[in-house]
C-alpha atoms as a PDB file:
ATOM      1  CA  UNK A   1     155.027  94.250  26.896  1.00  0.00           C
ATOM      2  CA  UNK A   2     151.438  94.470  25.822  1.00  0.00           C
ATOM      3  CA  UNK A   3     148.899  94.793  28.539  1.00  0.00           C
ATOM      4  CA  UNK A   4     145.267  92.795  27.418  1.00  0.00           C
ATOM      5  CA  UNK A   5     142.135  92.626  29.373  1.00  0.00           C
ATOM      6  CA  UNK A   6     141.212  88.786  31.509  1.00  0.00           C
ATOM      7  CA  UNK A   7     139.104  88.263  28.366  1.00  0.00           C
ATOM      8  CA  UNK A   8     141.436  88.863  25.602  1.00  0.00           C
ATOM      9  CA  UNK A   9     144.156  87.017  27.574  1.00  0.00           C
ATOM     10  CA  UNK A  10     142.109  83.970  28.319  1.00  0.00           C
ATOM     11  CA  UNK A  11     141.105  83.366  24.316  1.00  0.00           C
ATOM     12  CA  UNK A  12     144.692  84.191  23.493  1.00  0.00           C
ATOM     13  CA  UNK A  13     146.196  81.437  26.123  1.00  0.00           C
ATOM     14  CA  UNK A  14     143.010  78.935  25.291  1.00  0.00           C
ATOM     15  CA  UNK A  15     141.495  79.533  28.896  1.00  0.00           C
ATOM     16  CA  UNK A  16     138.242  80.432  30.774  1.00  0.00           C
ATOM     17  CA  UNK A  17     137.831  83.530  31.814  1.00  0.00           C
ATOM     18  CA  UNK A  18     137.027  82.256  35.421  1.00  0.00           C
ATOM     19  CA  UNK A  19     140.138  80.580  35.111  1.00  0.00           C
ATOM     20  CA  UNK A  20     142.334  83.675  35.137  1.00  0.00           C
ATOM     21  CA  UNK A  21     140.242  85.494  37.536  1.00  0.00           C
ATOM     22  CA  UNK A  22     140.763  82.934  40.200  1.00  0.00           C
ATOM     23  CA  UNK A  23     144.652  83.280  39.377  1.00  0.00           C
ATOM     24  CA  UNK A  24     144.446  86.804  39.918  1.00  0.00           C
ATOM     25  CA  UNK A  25     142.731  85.815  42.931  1.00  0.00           C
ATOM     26  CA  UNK A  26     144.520  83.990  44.410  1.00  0.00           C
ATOM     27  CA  UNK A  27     147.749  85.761  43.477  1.00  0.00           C
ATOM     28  CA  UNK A  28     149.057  83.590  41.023  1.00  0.00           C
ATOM     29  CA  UNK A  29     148.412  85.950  38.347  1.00  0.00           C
ATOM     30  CA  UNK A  30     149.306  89.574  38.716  1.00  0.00           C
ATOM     31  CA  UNK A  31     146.545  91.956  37.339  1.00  0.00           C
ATOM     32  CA  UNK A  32     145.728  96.064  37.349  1.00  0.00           C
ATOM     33  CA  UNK A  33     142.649  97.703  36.615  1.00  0.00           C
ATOM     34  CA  UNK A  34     143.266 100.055  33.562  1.00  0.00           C
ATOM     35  CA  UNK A  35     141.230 103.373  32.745  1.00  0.00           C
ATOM     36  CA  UNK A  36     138.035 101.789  32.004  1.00  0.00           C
ATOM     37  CA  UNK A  37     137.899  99.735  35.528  1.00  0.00           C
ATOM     38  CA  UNK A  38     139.150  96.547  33.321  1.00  0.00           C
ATOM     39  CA  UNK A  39     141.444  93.594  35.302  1.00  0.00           C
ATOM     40  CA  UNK A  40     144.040  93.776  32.909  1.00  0.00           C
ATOM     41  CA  UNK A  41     147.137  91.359  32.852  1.00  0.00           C
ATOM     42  CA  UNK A  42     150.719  92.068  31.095  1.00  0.00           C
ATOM     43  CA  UNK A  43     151.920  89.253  28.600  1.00  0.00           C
ATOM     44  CA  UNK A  44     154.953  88.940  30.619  1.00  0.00           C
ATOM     45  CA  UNK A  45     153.264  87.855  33.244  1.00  0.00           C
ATOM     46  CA  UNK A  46     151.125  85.117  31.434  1.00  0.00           C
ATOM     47  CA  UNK A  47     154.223  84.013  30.207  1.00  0.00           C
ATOM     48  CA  UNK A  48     155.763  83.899  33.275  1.00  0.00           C
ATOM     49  CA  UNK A  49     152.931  81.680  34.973  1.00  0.00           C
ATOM     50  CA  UNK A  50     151.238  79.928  31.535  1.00  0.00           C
ATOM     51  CA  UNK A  51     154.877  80.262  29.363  1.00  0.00           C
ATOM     52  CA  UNK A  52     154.169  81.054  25.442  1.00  0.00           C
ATOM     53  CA  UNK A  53     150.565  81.422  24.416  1.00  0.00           C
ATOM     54  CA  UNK A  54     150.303  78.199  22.210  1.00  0.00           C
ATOM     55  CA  UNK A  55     150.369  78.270  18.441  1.00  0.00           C
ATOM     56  CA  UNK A  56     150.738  82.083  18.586  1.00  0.00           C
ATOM     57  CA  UNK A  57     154.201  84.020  17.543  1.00  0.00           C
ATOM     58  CA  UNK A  58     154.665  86.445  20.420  1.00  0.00           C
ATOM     59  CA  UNK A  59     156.306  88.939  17.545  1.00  0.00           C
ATOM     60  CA  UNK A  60     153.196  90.645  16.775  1.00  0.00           C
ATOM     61  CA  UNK A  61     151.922  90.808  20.656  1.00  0.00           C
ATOM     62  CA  UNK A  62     155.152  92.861  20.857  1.00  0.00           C
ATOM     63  CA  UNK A  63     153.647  96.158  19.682  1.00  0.00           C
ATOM     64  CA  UNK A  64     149.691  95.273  19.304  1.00  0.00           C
ATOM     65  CA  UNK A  65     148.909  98.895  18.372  1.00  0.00           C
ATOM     66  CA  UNK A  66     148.501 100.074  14.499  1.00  0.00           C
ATOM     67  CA  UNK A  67     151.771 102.140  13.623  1.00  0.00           C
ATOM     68  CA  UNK A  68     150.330 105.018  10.910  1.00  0.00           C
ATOM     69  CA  UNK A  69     152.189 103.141   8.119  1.00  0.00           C
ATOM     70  CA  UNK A  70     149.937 100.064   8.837  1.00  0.00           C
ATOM     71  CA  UNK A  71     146.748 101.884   8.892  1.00  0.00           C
ATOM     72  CA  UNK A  72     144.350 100.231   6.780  1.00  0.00           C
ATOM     73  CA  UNK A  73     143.791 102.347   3.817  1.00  0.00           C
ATOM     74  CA  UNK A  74     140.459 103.527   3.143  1.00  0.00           C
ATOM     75  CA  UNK A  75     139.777 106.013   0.582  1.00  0.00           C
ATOM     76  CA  UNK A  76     138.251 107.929   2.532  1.00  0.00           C
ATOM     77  CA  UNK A  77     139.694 108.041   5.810  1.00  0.00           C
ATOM     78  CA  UNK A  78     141.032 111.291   6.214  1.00  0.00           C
ATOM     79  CA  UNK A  79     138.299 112.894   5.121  1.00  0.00           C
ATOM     80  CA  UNK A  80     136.214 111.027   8.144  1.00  0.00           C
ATOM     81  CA  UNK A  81     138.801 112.245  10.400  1.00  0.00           C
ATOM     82  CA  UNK A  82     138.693 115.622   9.278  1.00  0.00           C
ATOM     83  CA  UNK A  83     134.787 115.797   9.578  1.00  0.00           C
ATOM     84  CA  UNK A  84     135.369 114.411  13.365  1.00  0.00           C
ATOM     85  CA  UNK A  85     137.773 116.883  14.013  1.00  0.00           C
ATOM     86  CA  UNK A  86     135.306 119.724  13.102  1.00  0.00           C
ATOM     87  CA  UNK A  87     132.174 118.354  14.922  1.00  0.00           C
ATOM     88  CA  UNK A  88     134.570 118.243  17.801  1.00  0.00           C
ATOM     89  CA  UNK A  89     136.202 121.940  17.444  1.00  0.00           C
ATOM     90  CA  UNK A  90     132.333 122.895  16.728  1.00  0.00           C
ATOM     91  CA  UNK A  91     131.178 121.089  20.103  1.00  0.00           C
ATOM     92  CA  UNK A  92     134.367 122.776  21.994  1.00  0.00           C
ATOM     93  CA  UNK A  93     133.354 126.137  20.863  1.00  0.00           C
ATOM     94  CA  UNK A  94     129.999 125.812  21.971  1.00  0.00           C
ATOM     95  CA  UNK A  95     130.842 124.490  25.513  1.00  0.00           C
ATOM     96  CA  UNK A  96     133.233 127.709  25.966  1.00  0.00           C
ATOM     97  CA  UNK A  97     130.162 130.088  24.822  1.00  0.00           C
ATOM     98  CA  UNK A  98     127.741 128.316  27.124  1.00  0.00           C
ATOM     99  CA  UNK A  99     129.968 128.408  29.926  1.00  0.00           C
ATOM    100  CA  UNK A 100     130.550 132.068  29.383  1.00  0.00           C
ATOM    101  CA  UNK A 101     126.870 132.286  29.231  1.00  0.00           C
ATOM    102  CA  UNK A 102     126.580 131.016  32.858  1.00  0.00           C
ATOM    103  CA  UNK A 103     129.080 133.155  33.779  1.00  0.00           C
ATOM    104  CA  UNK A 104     127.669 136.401  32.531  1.00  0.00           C
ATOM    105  CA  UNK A 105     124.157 135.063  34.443  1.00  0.00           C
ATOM    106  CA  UNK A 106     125.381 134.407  37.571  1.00  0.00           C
ATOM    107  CA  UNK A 107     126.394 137.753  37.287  1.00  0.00           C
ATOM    108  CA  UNK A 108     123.027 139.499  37.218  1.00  0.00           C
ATOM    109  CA  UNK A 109     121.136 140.484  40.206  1.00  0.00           C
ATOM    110  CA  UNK A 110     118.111 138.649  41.646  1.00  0.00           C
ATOM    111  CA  UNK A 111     115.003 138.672  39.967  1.00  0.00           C
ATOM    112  CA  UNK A 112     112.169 140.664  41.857  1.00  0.00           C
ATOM    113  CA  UNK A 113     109.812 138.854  44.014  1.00  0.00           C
ATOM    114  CA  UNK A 114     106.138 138.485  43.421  1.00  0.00           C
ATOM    115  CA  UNK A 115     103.702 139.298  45.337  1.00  0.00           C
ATOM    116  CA  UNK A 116     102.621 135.735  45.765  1.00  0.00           C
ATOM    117  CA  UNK A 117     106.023 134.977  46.711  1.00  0.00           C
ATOM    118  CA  UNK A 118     106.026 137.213  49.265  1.00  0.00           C
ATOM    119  CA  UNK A 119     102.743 136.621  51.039  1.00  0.00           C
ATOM    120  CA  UNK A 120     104.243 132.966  50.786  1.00  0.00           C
ATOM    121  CA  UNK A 121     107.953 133.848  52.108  1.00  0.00           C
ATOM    122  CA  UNK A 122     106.656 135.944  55.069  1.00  0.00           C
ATOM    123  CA  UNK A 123     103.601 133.141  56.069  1.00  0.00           C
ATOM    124  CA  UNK A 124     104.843 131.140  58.994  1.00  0.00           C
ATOM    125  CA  UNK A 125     105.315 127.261  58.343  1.00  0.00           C
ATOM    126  CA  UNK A 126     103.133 126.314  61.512  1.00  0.00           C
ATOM    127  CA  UNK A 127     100.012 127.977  60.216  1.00  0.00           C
ATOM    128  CA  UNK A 128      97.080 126.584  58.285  1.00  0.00           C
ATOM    129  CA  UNK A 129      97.833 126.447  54.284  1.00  0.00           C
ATOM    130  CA  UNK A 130      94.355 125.210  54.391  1.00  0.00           C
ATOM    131  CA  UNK A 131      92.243 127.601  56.398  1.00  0.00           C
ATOM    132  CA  UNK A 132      90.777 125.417  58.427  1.00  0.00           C
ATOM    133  CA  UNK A 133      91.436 126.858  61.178  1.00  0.00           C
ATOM    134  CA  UNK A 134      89.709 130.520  60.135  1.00  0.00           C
ATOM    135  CA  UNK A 135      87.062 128.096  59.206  1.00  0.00           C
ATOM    136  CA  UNK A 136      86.825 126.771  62.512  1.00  0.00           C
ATOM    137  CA  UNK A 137      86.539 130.193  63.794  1.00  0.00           C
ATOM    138  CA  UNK A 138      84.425 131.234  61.550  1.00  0.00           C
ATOM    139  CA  UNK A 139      81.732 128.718  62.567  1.00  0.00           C
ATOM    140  CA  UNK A 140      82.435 129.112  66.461  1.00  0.00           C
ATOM    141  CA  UNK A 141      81.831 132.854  66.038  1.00  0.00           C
ATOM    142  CA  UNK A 142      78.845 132.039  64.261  1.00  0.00           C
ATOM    143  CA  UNK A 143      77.434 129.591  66.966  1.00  0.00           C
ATOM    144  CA  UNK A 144      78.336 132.973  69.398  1.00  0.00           C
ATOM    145  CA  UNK A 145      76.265 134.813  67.058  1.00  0.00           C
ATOM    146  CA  UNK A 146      73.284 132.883  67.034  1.00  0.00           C
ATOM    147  CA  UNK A 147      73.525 132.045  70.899  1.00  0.00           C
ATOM    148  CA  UNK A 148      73.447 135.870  71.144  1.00  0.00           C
ATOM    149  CA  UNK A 149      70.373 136.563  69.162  1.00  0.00           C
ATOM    150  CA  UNK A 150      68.216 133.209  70.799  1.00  0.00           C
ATOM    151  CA  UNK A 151      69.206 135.166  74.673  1.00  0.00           C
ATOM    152  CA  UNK A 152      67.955 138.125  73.734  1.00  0.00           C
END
């Protein structure tokens, strides 16, 4: 039996949409979540709860996919498909080259370290990115300075 999302199933029957969620619910109506995290509900078991959808032939609800023979037939259709087909070989062959990319650089050794990244890697975290504690210093030396000169 077909399987339609709350939506579908709700214009097919001639019912709100609320009305079939609070069936499912409530557990009146059985529902599963398909592929795409849609409630979806089998017609078997609308039937079973709401009977035949009215003014609707269940017939074609029997097999609600196209079969090939019943494609619609536009001229140009295979050639659309064909054109797909290559964007998506093109796009497959590209994701295998970049991923062998990555592979071949994760194979390579580290890059050398800067200087800069050194004197950065080997300063402690607790001392002063600022200097203002050399500047402190600086001035309190100073002041020692001075004080030493105006004794003499």
């Amino acid at each position: 039996m077909p399987q339609l999302t709350i939506g579908r199933m709700a214009n097919l029957y001639g019912l709100h949409r609320s009305t079939l969620y609070e069936a499912v619910g409530k557990g009146r109506v059985t529902a599963e979540v398909n592929g795409k995290g849609q409630k979806i509900i089998e017609l078997s078991e609308m039937i079973r709860v709401y009977g035949e959808p009215p003014g609707q032939e269940t017939s074609h609800l029997q097999n609600p996919t196209l079969q090939p023979d019943t494609l619609p037939s536009t001229p140009n259709i295979l050639e659309k498909f064909d054109a797909l087909l290559e964007v998506v070989k093109e796009q497959r062959d590209e994701l295998r080259q970049l991923r062998e990319e990555v592979i071949q650089l994760r194979r390579l050794p580290a890059p050398p370290s800067t200087p800069a990244q050194e004197t950065t890697a080997t300063q402690p975290k607790d001392e002063d990115p600022h200097g203002l504690r050399s500047l402190v210093q600086s001035l309190r030396d100073h002041d020692r300075q001075s004080n030493d000169t105006s004794d003499r």
